[in-house]
Protein backbone atom coordinates (compact mmCIF):
# COMPACT_ATOMS: atom_id res chain seq x y z
CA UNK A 1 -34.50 -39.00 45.15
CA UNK A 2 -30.88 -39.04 46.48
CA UNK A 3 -30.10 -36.84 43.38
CA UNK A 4 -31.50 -33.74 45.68
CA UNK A 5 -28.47 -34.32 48.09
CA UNK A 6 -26.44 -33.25 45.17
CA UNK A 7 -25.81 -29.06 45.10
CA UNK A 8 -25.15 -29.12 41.30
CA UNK A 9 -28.88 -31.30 40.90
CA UNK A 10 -30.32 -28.70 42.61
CA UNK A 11 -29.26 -25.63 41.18
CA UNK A 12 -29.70 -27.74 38.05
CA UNK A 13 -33.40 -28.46 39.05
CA UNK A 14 -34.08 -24.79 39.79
CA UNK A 15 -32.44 -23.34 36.49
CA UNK A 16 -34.98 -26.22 34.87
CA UNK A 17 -38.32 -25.15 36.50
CA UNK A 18 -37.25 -21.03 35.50
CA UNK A 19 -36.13 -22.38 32.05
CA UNK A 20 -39.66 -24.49 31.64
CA UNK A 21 -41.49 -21.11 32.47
CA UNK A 22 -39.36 -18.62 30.65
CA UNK A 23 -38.87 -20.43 27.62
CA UNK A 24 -42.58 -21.02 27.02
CA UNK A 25 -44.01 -17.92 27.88
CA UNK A 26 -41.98 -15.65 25.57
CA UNK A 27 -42.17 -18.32 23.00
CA UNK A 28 -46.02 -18.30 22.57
CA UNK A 29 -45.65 -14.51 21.44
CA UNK A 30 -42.83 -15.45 18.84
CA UNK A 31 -45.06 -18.25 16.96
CA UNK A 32 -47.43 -15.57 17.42
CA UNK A 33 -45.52 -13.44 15.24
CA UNK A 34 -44.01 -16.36 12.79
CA UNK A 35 -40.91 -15.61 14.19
CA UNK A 36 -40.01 -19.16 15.20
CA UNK A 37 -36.75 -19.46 14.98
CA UNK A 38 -36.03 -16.37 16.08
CA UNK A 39 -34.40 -18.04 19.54
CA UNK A 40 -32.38 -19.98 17.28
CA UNK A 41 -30.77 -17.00 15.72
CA UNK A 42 -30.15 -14.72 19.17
CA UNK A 43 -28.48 -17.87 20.27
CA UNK A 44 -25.86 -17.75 17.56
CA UNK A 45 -25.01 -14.51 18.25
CA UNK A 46 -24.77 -15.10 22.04
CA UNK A 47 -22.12 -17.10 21.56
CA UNK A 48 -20.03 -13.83 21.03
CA UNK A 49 -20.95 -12.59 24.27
CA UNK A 50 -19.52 -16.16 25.92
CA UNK A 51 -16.40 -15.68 24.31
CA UNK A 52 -16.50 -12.12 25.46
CA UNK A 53 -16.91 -13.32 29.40
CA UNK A 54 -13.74 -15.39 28.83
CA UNK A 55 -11.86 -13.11 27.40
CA UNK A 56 -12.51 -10.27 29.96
CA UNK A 57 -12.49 -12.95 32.65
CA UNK A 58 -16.13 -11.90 33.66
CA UNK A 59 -19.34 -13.41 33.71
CA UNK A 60 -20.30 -15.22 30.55
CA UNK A 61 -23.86 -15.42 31.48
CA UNK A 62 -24.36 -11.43 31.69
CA UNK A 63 -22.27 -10.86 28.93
CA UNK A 64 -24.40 -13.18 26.97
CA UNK A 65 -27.09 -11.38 28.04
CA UNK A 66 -25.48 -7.92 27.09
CA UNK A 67 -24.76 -9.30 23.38
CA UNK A 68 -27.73 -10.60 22.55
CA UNK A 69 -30.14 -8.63 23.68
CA UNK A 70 -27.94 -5.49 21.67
CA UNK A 71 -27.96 -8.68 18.66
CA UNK A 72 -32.20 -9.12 19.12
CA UNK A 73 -32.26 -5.31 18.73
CA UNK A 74 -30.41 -5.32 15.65
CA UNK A 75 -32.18 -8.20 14.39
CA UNK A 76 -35.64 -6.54 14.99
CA UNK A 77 -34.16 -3.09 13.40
CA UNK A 78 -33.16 -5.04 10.53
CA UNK A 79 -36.75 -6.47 10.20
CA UNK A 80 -38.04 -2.93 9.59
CA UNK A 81 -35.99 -1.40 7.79
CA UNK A 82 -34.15 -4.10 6.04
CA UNK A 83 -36.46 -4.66 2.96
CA UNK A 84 -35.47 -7.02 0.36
CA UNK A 85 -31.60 -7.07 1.95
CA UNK A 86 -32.33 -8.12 5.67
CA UNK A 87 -32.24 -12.06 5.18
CA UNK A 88 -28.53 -11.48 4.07
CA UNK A 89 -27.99 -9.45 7.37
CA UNK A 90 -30.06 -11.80 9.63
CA UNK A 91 -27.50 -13.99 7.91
CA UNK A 92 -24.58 -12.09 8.50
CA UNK A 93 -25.23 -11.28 12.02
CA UNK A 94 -25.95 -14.96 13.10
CA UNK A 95 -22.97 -16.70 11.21
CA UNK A 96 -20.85 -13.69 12.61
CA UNK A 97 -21.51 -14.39 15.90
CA UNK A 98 -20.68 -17.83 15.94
CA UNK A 99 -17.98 -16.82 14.57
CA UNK A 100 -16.97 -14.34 17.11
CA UNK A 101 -17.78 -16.33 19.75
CA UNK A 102 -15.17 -19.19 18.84
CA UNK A 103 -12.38 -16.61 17.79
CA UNK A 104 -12.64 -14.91 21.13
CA UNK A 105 -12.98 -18.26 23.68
CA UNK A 106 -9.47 -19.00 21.48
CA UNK A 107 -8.09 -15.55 22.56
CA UNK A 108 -8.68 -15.59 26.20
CA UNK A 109 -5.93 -16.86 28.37
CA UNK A 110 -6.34 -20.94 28.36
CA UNK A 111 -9.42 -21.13 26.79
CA UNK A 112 -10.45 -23.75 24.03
CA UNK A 113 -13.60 -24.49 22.10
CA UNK A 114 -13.84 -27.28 24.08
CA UNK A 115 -15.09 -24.66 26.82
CA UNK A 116 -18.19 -23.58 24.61
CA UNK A 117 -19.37 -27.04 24.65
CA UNK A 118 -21.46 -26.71 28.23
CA UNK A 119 -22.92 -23.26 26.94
CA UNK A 120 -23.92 -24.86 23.34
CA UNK A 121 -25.36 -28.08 24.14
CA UNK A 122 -26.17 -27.27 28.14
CA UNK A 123 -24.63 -29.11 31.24
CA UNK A 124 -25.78 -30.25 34.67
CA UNK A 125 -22.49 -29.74 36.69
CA UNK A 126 -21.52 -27.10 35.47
CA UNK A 127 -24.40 -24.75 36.68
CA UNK A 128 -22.72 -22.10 39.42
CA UNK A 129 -24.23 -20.13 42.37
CA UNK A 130 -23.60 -17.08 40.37
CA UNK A 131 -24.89 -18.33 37.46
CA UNK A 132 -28.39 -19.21 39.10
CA UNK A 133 -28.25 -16.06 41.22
CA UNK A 134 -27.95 -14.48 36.92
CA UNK A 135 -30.94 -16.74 36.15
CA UNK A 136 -33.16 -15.92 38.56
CA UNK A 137 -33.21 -11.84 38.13
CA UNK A 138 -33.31 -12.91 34.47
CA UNK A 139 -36.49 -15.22 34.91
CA UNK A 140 -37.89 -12.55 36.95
CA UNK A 141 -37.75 -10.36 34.44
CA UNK A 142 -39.09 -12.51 31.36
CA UNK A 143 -42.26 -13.26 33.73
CA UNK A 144 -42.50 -10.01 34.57
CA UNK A 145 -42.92 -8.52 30.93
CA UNK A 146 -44.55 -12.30 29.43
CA UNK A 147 -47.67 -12.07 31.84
CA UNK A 148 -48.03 -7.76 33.26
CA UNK A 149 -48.08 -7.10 29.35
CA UNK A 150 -49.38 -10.22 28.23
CA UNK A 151 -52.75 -8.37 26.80
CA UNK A 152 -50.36 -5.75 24.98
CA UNK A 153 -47.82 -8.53 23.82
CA UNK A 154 -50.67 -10.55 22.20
CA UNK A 155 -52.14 -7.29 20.36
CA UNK A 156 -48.63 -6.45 18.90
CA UNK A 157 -48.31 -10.23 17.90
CA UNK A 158 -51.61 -10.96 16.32
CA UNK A 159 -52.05 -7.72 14.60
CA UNK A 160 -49.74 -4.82 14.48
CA UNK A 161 -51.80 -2.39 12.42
CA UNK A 162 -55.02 -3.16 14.62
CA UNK A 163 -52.55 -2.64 17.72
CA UNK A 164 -51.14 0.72 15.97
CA UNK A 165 -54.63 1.91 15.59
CA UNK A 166 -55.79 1.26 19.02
CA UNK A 167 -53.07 3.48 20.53
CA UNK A 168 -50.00 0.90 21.59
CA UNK A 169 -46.92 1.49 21.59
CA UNK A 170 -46.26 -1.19 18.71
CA UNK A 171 -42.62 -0.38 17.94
CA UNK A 172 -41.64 -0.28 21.49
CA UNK A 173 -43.43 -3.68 22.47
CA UNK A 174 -41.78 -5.08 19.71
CA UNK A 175 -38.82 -4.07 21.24
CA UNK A 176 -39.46 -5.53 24.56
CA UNK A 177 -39.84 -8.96 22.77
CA UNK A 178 -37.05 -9.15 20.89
CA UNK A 179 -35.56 -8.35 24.33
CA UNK A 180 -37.32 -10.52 26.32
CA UNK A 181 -36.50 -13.31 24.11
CA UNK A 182 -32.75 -12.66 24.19
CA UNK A 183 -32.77 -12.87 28.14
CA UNK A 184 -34.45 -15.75 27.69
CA UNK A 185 -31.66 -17.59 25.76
CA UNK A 186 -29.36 -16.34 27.90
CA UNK A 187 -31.62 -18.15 30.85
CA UNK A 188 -31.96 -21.34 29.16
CA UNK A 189 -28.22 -21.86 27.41
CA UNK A 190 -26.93 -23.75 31.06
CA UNK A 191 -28.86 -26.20 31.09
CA UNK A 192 -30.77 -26.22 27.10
CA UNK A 193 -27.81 -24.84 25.50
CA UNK A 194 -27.86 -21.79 23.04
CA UNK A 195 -28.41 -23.96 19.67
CA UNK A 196 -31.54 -26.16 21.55
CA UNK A 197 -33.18 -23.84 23.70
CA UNK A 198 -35.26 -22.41 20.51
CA UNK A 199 -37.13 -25.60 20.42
CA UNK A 200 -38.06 -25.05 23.99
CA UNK A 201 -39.52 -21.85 22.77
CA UNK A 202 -41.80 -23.19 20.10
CA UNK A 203 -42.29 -27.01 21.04
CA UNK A 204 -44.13 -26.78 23.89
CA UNK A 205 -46.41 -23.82 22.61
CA UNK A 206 -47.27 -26.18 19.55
CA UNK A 207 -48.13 -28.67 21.55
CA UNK A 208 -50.43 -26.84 23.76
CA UNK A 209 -52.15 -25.49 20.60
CA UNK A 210 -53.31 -29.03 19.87
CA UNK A 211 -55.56 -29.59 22.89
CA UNK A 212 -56.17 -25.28 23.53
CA UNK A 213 -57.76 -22.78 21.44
CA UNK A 214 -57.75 -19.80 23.56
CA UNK A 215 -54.26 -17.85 24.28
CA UNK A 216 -54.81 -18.06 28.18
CA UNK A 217 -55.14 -21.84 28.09
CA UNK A 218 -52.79 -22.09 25.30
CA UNK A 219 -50.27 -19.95 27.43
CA UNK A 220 -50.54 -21.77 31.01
CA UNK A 221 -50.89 -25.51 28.85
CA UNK A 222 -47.00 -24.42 27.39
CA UNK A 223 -46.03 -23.35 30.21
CA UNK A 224 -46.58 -26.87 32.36
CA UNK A 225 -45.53 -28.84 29.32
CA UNK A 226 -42.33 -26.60 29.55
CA UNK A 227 -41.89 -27.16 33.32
CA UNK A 228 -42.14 -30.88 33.14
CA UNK A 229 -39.76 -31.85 30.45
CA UNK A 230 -37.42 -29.80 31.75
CA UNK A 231 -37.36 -31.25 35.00
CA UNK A 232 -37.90 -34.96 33.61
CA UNK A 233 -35.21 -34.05 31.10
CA UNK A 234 -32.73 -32.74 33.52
CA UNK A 235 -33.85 -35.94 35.97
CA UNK A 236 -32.93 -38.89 33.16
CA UNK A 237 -29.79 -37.13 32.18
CA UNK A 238 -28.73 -37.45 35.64
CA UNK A 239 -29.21 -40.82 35.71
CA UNK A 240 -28.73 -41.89 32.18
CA UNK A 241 -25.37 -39.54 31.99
CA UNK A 242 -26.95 -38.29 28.95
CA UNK A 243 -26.48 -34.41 27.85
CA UNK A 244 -29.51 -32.65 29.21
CA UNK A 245 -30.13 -30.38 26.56
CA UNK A 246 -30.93 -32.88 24.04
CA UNK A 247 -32.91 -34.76 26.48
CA UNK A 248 -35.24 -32.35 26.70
CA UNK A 249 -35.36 -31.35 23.71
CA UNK A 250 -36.43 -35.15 22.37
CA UNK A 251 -38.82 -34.94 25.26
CA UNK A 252 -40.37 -32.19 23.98
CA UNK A 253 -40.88 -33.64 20.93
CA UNK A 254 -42.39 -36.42 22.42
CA UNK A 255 -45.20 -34.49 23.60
CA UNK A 256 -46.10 -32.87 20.48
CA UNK A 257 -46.33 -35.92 19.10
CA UNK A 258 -48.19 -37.86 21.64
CA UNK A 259 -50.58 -34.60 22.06
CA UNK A 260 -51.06 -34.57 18.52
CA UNK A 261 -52.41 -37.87 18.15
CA UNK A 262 -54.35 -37.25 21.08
CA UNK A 263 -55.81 -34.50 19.57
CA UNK A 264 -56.67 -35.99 16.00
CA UNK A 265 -59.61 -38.14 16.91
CA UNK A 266 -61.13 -34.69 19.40
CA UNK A 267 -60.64 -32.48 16.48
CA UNK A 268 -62.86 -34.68 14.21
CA UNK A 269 -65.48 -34.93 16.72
CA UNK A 270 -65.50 -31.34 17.04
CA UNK A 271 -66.07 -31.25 13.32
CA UNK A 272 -68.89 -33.44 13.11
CA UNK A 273 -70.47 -31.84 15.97
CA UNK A 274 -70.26 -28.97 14.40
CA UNK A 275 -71.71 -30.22 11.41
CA UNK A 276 -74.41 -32.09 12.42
CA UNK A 277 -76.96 -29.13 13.29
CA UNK A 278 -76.48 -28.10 9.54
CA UNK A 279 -77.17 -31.40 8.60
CA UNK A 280 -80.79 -31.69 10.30
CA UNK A 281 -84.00 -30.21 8.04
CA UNK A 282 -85.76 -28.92 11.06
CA UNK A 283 -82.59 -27.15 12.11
CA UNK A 284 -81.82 -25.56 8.76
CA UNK A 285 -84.25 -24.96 6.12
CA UNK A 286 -82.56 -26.90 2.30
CA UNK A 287 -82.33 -24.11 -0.61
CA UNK A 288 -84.81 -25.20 -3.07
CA UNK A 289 -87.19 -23.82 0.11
CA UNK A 290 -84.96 -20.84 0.56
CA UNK A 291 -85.30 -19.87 -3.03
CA UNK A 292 -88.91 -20.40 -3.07
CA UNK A 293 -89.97 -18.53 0.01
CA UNK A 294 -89.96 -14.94 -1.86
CA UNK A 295 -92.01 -15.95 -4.79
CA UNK A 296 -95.08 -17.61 -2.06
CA UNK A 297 -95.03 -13.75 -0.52
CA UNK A 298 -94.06 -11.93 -3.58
């Protein structure tokens, strides 16, 4: 445990424990909606709001945050009104902020692309007092709107004209994810990075789904997978001198995979439980006897 005499390890280990809750809990609403890989697209064009820090010699983290929470409400104005033309915008807008983000890191004074690397594929020293002081109001928010509207979210995600009907405020709430889920790149990209921390949004939600069926055990199941790869993630790349991002990540995948198999074998009981009371005479009557029941009466 000596790695907890280190500051950097433990702002590291507290931007991992928000990042395993955040990441999680807006995720489950996004697979919710099919919109998977929507993290991975807000994280493109966040890297236009990291270039934008260095350049203006400000915060990278909040103008992240700025960028892509104005690029996740372009993305979900595009997904209304869009039509048959917004895949070649989504397009646009995520290729363009790459883009942007690697011309403008080029423009500030001294900067490089080798600077982008810690915000791409995440970093353990690299993790500031300002920048957890940025996470934590950030993380506070994302719990905030994830679990005081959770009832709301999961209406607007599992059926939007059943949610219009029933009075919500679908357009707005739809809003307030596409927002929610752009602070939460911006919370993650430290230690994740901005092109893995999508799989930290979905992963552990699919995983959960193996073993849950209901969205309240579905939700809290995510949410521990997500706090304990990140923290075993951020723990071996400490020790391995491995990049933390990708740790997790693989780690991650690990317990899909292990879950799933897990879950294979439970699933088919369930099934043959299921199956069985249909299978006994006494319990259900065969059709020949159906069929002739009318005709002894009629």
């Amino acid at each position: 445990m000596e790695f907890l005499d280190f500051a950097f390890m433990q702002r590291a280990l507290l931007a991992a424990v928000l990042i395993g809750i955040t990441a999680p809990a807006i995720g489950i609403y996004l697979v919710q909606r099919r919109q998977a890989l929507m993290g991975d697209g807000i994280g493109h064009v966040a890297m236009t709001g990291v270039g934008l820090g260095f350049l203006l010699s400000t915060s990278p983290v909040w103008m992240a945050t700025a960028v892509s929470v104005l690029g996740a409400l372009i993305m979900e104005l595009i997904r209304w009104y869009g039509k048959t033309r917004g895949d070649i915008a989504l397009a646009m807008l995520f290729y363009g902020g790459m883009a942007g983000g690697v011309m403008l890191i080029n423009l500030s004074p001294g900067g490089s692309t080798a600077n982008l690397s810690s915000y791409l594929f995440g970093s353990l020293a690299t993790v500031s007092p300002a920048d957890i002081t940025a996470i934590c109001w950030l993380a506070a928010f994302v719990v905030l709107v994830t679990v005081g509207l959770r009832r709301q979210l999961f209406a607007v995600s599992q059926d939007e004209e059943f949610a219009r009907v029933t009075g919500l405020p679908v357009r707005a709430l739809n809003l307030l994810i596409a927002v929610t889920a752009a602070v939460t790149v911006t919370v993650a990209m430290r230690v994740v990075g901005l092109l893995l921390v999508s799989a930290l949004m979905v992963v552990p939600v699919a995983a959960a789904q193996q073993l849950t069926r209901s969205f309240r055990a579905t939700f809290i199941c995510a949410v521990a997978i997500g706090v304990v790869v990140t923290l075993s993630g951020t723990v071996t790349s400490y020790y391995q001198d491995v990049p933390p991002g990708a740790t997790i990540v693989l780690l991650t995948i690990a317990v899909f995979i292990v879950l799933t198999l897990l879950a294979t074998p439970l699933a088919r009981r369930r099934a043959r439980a299921a199956a069985a009371p249909s299978a006994d005479p006494a319990a259900c009557p065969i059709p020949e006897q159906q069929a002739a029941a009318p005709s002894l009466h009629g």
